[in-house]
PDB file of N, CA and C in Angstrom:
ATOM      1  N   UNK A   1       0.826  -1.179   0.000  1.00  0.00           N
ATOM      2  CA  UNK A   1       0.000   0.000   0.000  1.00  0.00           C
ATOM      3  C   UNK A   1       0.873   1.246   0.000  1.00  0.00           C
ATOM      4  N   UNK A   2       0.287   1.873  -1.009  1.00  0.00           N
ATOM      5  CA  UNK A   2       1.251   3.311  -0.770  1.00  0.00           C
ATOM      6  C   UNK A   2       0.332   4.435  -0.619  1.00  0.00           C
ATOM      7  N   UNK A   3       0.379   5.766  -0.239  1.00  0.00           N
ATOM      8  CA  UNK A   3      -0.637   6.937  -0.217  1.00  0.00           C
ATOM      9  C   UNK A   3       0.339   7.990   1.195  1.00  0.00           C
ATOM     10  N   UNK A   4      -0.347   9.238   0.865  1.00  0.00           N
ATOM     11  CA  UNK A   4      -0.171  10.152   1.450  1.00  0.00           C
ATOM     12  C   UNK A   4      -0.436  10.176   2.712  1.00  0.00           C
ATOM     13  N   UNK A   5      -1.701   9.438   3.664  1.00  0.00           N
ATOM     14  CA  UNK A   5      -2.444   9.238   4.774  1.00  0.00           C
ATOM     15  C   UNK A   5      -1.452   8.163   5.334  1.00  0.00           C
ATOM     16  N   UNK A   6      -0.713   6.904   4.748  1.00  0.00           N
ATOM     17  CA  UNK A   6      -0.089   6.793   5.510  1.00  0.00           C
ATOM     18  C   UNK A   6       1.629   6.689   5.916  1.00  0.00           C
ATOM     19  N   UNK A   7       1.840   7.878   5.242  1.00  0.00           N
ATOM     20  CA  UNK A   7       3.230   8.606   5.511  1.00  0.00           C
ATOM     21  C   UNK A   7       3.020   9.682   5.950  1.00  0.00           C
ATOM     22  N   UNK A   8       1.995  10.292   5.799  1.00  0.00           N
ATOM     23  CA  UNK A   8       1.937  11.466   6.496  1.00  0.00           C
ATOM     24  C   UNK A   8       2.915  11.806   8.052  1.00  0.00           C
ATOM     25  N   UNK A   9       2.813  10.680   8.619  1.00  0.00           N
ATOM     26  CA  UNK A   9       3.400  10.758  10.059  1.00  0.00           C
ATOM     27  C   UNK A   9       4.854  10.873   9.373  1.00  0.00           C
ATOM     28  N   UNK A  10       5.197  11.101   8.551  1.00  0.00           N
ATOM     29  CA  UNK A  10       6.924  11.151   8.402  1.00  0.00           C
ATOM     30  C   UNK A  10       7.111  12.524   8.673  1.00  0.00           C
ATOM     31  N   UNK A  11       6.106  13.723   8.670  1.00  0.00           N
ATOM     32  CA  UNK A  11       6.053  14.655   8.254  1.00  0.00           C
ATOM     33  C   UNK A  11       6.837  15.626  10.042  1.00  0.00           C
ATOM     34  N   UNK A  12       5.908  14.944  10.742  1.00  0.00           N
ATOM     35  CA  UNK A  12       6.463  15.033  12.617  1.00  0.00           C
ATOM     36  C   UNK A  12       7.588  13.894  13.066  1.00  0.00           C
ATOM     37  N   UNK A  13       8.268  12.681  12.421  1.00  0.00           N
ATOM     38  CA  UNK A  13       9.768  13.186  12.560  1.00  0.00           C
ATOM     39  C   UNK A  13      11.024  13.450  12.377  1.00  0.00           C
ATOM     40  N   UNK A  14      11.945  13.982  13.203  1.00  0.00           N
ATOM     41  CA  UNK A  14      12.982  14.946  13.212  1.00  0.00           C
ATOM     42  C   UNK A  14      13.688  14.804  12.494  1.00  0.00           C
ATOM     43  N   UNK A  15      13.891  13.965  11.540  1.00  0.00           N
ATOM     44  CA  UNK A  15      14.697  13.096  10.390  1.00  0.00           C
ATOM     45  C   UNK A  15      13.779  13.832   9.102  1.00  0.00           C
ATOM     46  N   UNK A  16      12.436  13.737   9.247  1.00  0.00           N
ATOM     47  CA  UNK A  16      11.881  14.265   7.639  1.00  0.00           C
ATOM     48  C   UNK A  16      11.069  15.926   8.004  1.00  0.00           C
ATOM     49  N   UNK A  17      11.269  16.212   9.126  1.00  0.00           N
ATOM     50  CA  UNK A  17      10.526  17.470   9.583  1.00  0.00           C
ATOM     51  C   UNK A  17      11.033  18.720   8.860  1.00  0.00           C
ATOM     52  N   UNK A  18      12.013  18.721   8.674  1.00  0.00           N
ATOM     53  CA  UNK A  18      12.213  19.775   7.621  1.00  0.00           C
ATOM     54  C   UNK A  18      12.743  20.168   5.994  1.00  0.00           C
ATOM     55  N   UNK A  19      12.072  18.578   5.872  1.00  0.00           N
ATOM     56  CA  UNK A  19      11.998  18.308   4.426  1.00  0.00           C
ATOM     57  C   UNK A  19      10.981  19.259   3.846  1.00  0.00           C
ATOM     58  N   UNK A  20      11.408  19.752   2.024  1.00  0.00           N
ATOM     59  CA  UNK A  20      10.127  20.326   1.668  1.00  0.00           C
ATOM     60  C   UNK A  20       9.026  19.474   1.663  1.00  0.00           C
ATOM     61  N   UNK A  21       7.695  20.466   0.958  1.00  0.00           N
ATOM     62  CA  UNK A  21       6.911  19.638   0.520  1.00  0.00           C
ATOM     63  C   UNK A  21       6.732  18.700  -0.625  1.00  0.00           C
ATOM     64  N   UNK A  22       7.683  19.079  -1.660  1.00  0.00           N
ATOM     65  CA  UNK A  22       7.959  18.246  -2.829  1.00  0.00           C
ATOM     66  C   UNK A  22       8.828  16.790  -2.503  1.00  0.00           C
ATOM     67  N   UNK A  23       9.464  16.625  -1.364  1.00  0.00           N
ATOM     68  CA  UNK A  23      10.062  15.909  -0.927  1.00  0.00           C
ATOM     69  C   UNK A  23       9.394  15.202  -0.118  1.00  0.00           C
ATOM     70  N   UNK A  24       8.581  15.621   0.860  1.00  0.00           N
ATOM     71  CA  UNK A  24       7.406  14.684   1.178  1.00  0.00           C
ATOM     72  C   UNK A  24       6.549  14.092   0.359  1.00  0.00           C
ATOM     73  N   UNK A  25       6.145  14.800  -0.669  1.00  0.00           N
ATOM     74  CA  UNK A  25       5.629  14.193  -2.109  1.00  0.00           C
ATOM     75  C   UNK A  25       5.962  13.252  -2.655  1.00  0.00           C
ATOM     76  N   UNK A  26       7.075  13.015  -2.299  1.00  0.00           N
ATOM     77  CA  UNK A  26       8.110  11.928  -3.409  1.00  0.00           C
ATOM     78  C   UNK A  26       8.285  10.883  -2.465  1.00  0.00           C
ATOM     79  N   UNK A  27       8.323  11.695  -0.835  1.00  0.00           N
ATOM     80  CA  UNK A  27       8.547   9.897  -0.409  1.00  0.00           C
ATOM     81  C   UNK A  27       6.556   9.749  -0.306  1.00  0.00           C
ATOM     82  N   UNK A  28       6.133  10.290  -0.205  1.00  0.00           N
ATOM     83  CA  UNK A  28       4.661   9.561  -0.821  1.00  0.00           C
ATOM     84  C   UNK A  28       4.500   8.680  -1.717  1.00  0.00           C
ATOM     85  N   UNK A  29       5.036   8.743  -2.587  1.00  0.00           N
ATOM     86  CA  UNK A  29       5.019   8.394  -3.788  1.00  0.00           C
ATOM     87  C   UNK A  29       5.511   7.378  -3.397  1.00  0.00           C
ATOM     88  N   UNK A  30       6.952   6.723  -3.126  1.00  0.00           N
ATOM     89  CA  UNK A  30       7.634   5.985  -3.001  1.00  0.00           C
ATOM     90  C   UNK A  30       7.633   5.204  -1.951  1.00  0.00           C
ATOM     91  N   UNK A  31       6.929   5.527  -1.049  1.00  0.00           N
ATOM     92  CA  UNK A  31       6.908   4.533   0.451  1.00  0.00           C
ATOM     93  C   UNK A  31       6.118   3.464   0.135  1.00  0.00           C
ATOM     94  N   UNK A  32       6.087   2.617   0.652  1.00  0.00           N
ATOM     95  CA  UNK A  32       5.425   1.025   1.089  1.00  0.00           C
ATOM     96  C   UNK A  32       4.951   0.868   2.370  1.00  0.00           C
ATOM     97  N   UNK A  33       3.626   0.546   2.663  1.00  0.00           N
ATOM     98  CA  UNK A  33       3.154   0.234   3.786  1.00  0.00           C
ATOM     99  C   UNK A  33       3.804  -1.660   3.975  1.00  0.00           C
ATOM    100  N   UNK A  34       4.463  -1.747   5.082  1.00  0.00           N
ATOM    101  CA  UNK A  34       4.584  -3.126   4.945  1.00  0.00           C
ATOM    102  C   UNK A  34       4.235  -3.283   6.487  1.00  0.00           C
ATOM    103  N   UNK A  35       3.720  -4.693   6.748  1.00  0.00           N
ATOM    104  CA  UNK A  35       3.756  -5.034   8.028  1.00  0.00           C
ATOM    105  C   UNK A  35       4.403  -6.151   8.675  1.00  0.00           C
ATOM    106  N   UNK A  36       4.681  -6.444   9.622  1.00  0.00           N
ATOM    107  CA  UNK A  36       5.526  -7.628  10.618  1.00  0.00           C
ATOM    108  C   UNK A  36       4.547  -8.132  11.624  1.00  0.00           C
ATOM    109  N   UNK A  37       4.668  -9.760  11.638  1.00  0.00           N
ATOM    110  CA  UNK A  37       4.489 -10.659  12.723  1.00  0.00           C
ATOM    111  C   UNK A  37       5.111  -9.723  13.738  1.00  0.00           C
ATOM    112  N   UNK A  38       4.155 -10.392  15.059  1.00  0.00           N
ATOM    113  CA  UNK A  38       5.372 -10.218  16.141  1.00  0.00           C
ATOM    114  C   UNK A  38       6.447 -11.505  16.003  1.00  0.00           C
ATOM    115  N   UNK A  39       7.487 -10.526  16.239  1.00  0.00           N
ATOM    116  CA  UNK A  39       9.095 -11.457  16.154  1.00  0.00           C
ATOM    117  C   UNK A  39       9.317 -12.161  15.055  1.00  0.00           C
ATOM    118  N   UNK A  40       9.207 -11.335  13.837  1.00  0.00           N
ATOM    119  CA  UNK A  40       9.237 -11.705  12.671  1.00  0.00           C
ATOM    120  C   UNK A  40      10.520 -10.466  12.735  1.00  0.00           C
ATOM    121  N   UNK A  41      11.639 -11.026  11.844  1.00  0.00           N
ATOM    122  CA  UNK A  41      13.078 -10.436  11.514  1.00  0.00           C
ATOM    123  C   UNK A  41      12.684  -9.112  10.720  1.00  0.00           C
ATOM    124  N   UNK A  42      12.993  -8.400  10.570  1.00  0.00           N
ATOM    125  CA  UNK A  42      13.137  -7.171   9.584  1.00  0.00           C
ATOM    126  C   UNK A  42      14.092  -6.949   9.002  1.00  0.00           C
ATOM    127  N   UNK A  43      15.179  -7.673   9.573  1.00  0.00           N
ATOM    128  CA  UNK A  43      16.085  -7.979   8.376  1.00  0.00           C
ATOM    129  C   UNK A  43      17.481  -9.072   9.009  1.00  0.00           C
ATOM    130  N   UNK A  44      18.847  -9.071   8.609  1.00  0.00           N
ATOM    131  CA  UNK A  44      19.557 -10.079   9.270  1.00  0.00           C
ATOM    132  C   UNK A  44      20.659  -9.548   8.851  1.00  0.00           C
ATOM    133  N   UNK A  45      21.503 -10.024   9.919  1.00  0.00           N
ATOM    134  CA  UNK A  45      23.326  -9.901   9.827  1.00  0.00           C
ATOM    135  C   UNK A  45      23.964  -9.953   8.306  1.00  0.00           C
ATOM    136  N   UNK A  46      23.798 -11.021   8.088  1.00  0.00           N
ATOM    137  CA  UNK A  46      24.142 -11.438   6.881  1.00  0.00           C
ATOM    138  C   UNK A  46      24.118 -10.792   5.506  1.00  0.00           C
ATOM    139  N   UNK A  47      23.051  -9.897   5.554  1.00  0.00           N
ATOM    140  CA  UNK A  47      22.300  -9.562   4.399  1.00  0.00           C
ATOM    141  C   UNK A  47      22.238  -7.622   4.370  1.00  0.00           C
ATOM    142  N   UNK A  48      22.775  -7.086   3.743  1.00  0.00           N
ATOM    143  CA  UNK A  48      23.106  -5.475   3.897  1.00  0.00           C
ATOM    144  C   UNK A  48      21.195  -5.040   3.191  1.00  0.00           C
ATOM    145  N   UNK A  49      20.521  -4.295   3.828  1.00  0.00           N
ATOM    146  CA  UNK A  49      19.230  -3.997   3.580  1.00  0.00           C
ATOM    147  C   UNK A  49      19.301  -3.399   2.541  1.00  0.00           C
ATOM    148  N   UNK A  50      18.164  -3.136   1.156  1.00  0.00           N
ATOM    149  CA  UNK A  50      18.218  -2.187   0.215  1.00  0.00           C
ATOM    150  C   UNK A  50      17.078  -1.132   0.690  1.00  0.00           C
ATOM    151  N   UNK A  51      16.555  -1.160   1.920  1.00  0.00           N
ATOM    152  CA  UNK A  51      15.527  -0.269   1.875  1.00  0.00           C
ATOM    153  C   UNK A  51      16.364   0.435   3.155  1.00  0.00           C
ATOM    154  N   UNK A  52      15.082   1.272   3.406  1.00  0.00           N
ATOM    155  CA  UNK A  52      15.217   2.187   4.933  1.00  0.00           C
ATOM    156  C   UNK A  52      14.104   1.285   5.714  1.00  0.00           C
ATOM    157  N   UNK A  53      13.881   1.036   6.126  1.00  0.00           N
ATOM    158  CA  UNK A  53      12.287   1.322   7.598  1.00  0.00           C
ATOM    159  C   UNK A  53      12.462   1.736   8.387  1.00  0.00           C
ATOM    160  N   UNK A  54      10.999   2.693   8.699  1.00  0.00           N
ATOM    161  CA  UNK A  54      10.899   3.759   9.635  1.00  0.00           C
ATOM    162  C   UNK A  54       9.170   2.875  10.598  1.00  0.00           C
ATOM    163  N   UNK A  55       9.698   2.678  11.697  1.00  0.00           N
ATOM    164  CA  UNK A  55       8.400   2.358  12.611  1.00  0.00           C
ATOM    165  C   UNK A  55       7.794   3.284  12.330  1.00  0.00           C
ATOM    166  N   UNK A  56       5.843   2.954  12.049  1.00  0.00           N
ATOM    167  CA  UNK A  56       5.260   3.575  12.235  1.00  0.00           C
ATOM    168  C   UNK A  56       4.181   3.772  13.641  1.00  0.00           C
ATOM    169  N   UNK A  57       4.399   2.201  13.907  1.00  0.00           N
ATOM    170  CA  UNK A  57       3.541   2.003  15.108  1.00  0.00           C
ATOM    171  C   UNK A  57       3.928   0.102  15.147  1.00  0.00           C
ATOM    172  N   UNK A  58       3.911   0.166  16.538  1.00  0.00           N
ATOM    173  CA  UNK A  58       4.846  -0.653  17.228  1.00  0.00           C
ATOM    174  C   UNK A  58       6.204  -0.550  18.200  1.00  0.00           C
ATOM    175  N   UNK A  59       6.831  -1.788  18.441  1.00  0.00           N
ATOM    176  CA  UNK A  59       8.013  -1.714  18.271  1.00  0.00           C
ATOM    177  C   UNK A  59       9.309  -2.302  17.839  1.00  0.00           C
ATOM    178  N   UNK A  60      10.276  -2.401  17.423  1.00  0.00           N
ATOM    179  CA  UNK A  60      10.856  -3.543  17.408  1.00  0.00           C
ATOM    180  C   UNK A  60      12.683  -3.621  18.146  1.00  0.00           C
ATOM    181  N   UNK A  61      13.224  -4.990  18.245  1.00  0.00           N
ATOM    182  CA  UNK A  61      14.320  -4.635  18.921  1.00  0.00           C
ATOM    183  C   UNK A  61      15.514  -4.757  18.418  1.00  0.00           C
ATOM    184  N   UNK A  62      16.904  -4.503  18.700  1.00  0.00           N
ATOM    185  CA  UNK A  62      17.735  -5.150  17.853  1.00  0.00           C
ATOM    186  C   UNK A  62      18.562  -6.326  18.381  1.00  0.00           C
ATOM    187  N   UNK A  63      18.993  -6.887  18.470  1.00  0.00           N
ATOM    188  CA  UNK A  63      19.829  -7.911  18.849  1.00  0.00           C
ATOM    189  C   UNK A  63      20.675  -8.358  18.302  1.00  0.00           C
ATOM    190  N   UNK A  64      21.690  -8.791  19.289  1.00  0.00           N
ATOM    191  CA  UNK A  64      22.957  -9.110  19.112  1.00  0.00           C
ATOM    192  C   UNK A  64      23.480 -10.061  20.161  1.00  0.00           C
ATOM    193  N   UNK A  65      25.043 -10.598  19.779  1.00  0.00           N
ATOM    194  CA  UNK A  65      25.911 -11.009  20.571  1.00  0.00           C
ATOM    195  C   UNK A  65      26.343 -10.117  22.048  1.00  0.00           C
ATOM    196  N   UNK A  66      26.657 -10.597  23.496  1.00  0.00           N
ATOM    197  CA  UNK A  66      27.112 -10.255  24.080  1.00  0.00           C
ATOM    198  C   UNK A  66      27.811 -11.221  25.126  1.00  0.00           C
ATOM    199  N   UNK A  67      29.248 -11.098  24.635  1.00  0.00           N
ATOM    200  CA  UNK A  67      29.881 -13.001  25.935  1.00  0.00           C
ATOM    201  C   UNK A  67      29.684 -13.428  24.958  1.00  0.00           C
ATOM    202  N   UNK A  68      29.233 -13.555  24.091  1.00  0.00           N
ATOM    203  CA  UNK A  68      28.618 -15.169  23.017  1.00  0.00           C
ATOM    204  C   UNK A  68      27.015 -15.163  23.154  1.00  0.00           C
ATOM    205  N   UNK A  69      26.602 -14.518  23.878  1.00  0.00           N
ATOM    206  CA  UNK A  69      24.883 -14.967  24.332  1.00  0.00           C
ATOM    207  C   UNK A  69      23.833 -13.940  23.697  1.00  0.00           C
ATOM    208  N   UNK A  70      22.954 -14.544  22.420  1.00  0.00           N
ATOM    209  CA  UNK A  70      22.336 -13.723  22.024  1.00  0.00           C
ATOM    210  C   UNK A  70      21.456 -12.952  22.548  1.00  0.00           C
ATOM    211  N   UNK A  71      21.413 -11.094  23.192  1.00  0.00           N
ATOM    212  CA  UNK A  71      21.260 -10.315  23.871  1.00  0.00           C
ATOM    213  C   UNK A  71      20.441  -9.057  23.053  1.00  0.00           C
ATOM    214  N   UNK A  72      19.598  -8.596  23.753  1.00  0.00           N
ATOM    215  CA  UNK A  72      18.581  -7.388  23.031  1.00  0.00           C
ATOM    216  C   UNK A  72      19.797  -6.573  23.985  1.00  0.00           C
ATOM    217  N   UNK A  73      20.119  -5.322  22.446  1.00  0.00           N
ATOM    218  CA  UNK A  73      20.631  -4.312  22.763  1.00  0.00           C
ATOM    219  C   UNK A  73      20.202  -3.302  22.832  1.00  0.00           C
ATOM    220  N   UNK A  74      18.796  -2.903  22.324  1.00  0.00           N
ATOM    221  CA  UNK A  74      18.051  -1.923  21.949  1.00  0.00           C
ATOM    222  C   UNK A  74      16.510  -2.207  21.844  1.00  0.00           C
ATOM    223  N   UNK A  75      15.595  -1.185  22.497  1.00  0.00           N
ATOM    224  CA  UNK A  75      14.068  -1.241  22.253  1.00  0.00           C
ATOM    225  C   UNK A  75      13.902  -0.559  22.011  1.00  0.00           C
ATOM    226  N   UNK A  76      13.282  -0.286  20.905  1.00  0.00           N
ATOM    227  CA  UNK A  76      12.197   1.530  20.311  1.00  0.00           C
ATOM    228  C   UNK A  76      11.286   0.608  20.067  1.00  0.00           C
TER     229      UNK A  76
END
């Protein structure tokens, strides 16, 4: 799904807030609504991402090694 209604929220934050409006236009244009299982990967070590994602609602965590013991390093 793509549309203006739901990127709009890019618009409040601090990363696209003082983008023009032609530039909000374009990532309109260009965004993808996608969604995730809970604890479904968003992406992996292995594999360098070709996109961006930006939470729109949710959260997710990152994880990693720590000692050897796979460890959440981060929650947003």
């Amino acid at each position: 799904m793509t549309g203006s209604s739901e990127t709009s929220f890019l618009k409040e934050l601090p990363a696209f807030r003082n983008c023009s409006d032609s530039s909000h236009k374009k990532l309109a244009e260009l965004a993808t609504h996608i969604s995730f299982g809970i604890g479904q990967a968003l992406c992996s070590a292995q594999v360098i991402p070709n996109r961006v994602l930006v939470i729109g609602e949710g959260k997710a965590r990152l994880l990693g090694r720590h000692n050897g013991k796979l460890s959440s390093l981060a929650l947003q």
